[in-house]
PDB file of N, CA and C in Angstrom:
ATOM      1  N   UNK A   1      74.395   3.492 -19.777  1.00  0.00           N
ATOM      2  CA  UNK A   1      74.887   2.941 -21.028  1.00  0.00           C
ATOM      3  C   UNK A   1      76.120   2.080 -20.749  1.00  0.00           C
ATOM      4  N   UNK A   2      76.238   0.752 -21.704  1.00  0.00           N
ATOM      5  CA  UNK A   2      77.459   0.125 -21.146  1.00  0.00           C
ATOM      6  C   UNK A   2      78.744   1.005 -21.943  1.00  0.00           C
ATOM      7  N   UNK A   3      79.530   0.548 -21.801  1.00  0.00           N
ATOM      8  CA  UNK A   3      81.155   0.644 -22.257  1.00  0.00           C
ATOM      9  C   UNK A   3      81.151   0.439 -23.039  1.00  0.00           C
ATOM     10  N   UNK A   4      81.424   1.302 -24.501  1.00  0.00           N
ATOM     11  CA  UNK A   4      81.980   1.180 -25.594  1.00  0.00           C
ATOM     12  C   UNK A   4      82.527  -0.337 -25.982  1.00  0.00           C
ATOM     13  N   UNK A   5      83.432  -0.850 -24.866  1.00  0.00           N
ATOM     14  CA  UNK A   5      83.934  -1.657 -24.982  1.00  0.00           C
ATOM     15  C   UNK A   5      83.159  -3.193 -25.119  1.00  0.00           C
ATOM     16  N   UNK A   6      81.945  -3.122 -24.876  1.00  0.00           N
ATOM     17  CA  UNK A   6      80.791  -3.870 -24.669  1.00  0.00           C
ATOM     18  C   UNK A   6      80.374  -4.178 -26.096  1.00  0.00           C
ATOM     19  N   UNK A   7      80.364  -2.808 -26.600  1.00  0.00           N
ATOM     20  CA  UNK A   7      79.920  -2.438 -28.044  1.00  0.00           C
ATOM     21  C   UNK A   7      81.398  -3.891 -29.073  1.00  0.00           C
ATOM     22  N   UNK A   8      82.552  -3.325 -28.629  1.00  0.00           N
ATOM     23  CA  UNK A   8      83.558  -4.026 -29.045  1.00  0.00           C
ATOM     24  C   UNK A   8      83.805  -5.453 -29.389  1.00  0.00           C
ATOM     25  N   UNK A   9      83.316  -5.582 -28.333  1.00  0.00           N
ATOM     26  CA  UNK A   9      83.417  -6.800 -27.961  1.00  0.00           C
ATOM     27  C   UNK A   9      82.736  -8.095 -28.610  1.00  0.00           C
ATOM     28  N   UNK A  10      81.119  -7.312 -29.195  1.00  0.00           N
ATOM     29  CA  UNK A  10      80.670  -8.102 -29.323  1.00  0.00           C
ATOM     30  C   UNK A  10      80.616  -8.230 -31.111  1.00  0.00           C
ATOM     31  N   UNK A  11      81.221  -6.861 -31.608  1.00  0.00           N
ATOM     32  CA  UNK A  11      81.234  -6.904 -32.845  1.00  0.00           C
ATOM     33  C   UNK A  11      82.547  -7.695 -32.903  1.00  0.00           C
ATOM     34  N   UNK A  12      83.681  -7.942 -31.916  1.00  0.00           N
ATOM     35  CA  UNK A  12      84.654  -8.970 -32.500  1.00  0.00           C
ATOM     36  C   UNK A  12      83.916 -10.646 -32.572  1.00  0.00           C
ATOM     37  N   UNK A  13      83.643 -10.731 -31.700  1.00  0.00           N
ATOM     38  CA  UNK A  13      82.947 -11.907 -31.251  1.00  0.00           C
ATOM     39  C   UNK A  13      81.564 -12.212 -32.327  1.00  0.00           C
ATOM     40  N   UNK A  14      80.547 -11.301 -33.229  1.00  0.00           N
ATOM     41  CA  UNK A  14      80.357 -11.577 -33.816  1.00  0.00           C
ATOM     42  C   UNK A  14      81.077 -12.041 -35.549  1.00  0.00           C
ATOM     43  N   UNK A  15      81.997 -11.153 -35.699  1.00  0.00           N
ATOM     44  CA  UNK A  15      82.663 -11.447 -36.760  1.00  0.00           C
ATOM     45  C   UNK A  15      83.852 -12.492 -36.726  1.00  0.00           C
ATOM     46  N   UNK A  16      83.806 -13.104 -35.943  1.00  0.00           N
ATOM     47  CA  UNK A  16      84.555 -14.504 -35.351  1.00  0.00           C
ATOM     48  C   UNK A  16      83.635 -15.612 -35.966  1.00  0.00           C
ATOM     49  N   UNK A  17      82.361 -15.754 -34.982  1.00  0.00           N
ATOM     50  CA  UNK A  17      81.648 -16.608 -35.130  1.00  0.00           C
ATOM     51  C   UNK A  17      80.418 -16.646 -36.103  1.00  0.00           C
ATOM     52  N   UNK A  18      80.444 -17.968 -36.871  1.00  0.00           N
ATOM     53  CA  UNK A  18      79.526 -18.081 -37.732  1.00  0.00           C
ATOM     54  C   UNK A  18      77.971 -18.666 -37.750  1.00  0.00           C
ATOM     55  N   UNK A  19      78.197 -18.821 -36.558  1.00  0.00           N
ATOM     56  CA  UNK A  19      76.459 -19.097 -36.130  1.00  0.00           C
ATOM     57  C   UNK A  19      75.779 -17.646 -35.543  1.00  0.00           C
ATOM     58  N   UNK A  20      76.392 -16.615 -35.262  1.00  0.00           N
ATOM     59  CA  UNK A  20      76.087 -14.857 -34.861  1.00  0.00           C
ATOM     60  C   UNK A  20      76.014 -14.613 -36.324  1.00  0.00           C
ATOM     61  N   UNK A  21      76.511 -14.584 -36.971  1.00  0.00           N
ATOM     62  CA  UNK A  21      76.448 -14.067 -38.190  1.00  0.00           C
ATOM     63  C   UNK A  21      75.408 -14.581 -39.307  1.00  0.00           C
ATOM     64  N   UNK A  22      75.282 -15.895 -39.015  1.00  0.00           N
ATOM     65  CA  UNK A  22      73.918 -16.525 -39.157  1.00  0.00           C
ATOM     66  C   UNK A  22      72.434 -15.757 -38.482  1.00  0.00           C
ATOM     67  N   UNK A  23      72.942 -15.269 -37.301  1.00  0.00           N
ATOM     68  CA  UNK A  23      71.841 -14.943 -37.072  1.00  0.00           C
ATOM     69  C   UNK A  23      71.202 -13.364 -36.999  1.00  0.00           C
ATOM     70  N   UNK A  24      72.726 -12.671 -37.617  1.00  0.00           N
ATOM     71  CA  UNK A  24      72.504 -11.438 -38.418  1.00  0.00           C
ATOM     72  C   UNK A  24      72.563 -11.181 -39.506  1.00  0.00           C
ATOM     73  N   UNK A  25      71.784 -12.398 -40.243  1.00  0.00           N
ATOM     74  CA  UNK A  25      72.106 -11.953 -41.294  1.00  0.00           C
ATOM     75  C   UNK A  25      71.116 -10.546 -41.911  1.00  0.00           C
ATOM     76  N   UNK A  26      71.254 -10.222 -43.025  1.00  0.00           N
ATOM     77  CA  UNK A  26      70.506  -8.846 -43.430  1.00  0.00           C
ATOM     78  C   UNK A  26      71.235  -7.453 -42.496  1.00  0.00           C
ATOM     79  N   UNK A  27      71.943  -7.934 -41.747  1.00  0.00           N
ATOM     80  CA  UNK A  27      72.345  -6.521 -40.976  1.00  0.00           C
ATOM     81  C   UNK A  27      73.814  -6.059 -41.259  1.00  0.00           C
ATOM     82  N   UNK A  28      74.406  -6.376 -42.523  1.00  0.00           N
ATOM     83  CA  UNK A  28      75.537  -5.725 -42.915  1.00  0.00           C
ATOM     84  C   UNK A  28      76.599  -5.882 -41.782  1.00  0.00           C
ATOM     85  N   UNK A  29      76.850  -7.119 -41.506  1.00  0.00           N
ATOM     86  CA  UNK A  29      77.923  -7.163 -40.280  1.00  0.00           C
ATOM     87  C   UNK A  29      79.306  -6.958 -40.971  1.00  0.00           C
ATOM     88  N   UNK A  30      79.440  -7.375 -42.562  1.00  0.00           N
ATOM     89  CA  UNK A  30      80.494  -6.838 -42.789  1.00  0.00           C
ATOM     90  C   UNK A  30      80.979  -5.131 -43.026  1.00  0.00           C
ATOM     91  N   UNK A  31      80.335  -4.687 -42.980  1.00  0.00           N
ATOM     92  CA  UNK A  31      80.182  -2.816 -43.237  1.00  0.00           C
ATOM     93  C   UNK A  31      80.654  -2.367 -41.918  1.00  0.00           C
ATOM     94  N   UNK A  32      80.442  -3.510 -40.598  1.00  0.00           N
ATOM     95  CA  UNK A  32      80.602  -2.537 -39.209  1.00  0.00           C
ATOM     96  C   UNK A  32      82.173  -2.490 -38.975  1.00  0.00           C
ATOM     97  N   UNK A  33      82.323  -1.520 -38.113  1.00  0.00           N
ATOM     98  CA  UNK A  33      83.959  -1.335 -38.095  1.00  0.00           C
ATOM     99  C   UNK A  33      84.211  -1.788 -36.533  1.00  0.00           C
ATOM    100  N   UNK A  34      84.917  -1.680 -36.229  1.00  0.00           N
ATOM    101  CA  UNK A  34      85.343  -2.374 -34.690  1.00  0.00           C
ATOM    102  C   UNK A  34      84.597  -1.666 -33.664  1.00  0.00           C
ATOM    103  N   UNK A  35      83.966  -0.590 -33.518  1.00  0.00           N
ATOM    104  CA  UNK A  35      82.857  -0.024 -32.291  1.00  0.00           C
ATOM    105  C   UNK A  35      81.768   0.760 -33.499  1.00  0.00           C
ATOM    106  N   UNK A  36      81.539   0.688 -34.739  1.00  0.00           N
ATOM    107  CA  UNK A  36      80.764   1.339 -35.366  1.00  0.00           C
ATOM    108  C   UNK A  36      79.531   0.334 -35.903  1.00  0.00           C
ATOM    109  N   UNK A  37      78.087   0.733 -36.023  1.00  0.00           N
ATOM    110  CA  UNK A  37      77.506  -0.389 -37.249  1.00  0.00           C
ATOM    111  C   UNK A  37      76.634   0.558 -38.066  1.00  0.00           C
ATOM    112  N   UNK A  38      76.246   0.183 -38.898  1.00  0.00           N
ATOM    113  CA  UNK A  38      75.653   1.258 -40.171  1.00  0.00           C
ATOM    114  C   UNK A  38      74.479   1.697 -39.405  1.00  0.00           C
ATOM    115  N   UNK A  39      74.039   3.061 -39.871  1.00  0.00           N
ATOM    116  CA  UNK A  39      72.582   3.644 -39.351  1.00  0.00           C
ATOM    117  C   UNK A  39      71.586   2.836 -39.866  1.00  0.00           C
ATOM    118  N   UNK A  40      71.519   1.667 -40.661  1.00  0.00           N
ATOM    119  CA  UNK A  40      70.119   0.797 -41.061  1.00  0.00           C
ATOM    120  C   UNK A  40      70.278  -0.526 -40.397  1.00  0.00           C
ATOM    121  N   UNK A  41      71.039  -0.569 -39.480  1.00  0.00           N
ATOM    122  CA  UNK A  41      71.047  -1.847 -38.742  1.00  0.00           C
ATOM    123  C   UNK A  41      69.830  -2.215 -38.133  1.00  0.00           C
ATOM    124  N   UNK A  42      69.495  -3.443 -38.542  1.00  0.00           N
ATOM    125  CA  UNK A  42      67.809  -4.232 -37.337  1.00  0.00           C
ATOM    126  C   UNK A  42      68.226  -3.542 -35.643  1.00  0.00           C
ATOM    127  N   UNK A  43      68.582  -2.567 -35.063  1.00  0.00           N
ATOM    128  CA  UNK A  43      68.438  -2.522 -33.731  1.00  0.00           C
ATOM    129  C   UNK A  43      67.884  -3.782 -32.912  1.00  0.00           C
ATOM    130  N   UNK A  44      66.668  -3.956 -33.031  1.00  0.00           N
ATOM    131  CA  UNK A  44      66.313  -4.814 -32.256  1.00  0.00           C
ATOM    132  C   UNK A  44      66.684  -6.310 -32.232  1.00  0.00           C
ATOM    133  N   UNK A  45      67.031  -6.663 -33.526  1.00  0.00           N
ATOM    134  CA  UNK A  45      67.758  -7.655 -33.912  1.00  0.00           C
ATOM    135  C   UNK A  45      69.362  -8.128 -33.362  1.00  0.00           C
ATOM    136  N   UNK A  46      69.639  -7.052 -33.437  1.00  0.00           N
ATOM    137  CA  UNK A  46      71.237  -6.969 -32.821  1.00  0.00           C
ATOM    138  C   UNK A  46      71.114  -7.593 -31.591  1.00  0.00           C
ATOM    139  N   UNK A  47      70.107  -6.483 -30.601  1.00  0.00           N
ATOM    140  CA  UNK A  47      70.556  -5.996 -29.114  1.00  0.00           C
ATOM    141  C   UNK A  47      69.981  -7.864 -28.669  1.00  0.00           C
ATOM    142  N   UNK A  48      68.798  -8.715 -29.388  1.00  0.00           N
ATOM    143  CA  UNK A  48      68.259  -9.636 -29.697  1.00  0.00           C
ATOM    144  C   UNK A  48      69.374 -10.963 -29.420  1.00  0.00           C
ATOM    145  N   UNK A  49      70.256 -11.025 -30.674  1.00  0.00           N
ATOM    146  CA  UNK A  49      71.730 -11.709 -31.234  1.00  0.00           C
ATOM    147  C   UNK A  49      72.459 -11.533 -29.552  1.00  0.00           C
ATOM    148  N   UNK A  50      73.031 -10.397 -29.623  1.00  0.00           N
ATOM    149  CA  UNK A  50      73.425 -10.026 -28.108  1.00  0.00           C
ATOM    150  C   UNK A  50      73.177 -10.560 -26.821  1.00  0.00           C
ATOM    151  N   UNK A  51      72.315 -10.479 -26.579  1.00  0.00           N
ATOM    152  CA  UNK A  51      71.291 -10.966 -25.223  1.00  0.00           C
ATOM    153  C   UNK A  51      71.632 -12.789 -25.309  1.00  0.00           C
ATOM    154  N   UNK A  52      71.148 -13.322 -26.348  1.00  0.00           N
ATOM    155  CA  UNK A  52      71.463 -14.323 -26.806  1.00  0.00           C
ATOM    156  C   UNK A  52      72.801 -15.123 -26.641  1.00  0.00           C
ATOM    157  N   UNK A  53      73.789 -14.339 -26.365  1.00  0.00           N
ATOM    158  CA  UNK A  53      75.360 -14.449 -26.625  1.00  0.00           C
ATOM    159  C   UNK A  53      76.375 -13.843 -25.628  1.00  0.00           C
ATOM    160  N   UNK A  54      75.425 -13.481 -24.809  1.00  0.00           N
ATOM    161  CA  UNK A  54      75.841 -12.960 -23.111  1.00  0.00           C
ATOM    162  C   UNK A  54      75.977 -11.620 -23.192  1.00  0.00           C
ATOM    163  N   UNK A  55      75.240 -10.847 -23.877  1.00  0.00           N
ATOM    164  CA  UNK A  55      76.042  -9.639 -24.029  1.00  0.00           C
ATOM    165  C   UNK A  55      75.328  -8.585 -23.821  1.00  0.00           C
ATOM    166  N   UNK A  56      75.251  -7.261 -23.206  1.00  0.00           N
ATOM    167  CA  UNK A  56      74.150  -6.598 -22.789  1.00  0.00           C
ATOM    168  C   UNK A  56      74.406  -5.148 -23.291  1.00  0.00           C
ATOM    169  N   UNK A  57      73.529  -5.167 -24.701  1.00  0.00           N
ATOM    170  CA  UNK A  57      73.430  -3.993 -25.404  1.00  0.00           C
ATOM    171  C   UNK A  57      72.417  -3.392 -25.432  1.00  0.00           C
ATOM    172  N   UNK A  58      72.238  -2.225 -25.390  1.00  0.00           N
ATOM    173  CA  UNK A  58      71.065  -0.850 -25.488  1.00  0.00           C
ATOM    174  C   UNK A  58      70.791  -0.310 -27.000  1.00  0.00           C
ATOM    175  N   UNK A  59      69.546  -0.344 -27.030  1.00  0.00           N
ATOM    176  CA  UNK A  59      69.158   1.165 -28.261  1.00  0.00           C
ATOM    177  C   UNK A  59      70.444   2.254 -27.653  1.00  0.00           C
ATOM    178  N   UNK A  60      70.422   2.240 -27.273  1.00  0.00           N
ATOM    179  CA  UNK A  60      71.556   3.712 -27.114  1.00  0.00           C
ATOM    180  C   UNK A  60      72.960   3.560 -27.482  1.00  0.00           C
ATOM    181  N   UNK A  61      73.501   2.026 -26.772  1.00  0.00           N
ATOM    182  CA  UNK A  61      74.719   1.833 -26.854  1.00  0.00           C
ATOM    183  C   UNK A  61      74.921   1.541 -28.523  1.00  0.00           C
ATOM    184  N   UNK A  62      73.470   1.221 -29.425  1.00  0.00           N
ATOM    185  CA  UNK A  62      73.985   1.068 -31.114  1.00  0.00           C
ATOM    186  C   UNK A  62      73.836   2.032 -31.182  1.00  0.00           C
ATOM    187  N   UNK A  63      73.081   3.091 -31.124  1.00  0.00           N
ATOM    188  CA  UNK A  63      72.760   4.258 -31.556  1.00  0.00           C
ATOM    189  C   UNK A  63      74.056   5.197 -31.736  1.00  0.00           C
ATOM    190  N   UNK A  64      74.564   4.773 -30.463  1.00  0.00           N
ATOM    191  CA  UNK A  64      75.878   4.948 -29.916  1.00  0.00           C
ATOM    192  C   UNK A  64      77.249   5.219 -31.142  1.00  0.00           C
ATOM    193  N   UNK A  65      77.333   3.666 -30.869  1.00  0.00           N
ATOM    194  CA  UNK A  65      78.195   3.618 -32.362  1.00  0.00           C
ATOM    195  C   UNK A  65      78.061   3.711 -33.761  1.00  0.00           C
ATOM    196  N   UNK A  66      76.597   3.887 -34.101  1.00  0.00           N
ATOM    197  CA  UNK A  66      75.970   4.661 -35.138  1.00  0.00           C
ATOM    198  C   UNK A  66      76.941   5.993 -35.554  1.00  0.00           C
ATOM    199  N   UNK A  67      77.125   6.321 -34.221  1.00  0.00           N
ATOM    200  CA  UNK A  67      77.907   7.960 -34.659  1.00  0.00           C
ATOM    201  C   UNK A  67      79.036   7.943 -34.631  1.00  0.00           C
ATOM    202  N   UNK A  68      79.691   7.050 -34.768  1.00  0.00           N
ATOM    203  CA  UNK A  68      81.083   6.937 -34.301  1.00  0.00           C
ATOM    204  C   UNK A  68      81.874   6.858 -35.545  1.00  0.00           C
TER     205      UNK A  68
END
């Protein structure tokens, strides 16, 4: 699993930029907190956005901050 900080990172970096957020939309990016995102988040969508944006997230690592 990566680093929390991975998790961090990319929720700053999405809530920065408005073409990520474009491309989450429907996934409540404003609800997420700085390492947290809601339990109805698109998973696959995210980790998707991510990959996309240099960033290398897991089902686990959201799942992750699901509980957080």
């Amino acid at each position: 699993m990566n680093k929390p900080s991975d998790i961090e990172a990319f929720i700053k970096k999405a809530k920065s930029d408005s073409s990520i957020q474009d491309q989450l939309a429907g996934c409540q990016l404003d609800k997420w907190g700085e390492s947290h995102t809601p339990l109805d988040v698109d998973l696959k969508k995210v980790i998707q956005v991510a990959k996309e944006t240099g960033f290398t997230i897991t089902e686990q690592d959201l799942i992750h901050a699901q509980c957080m």
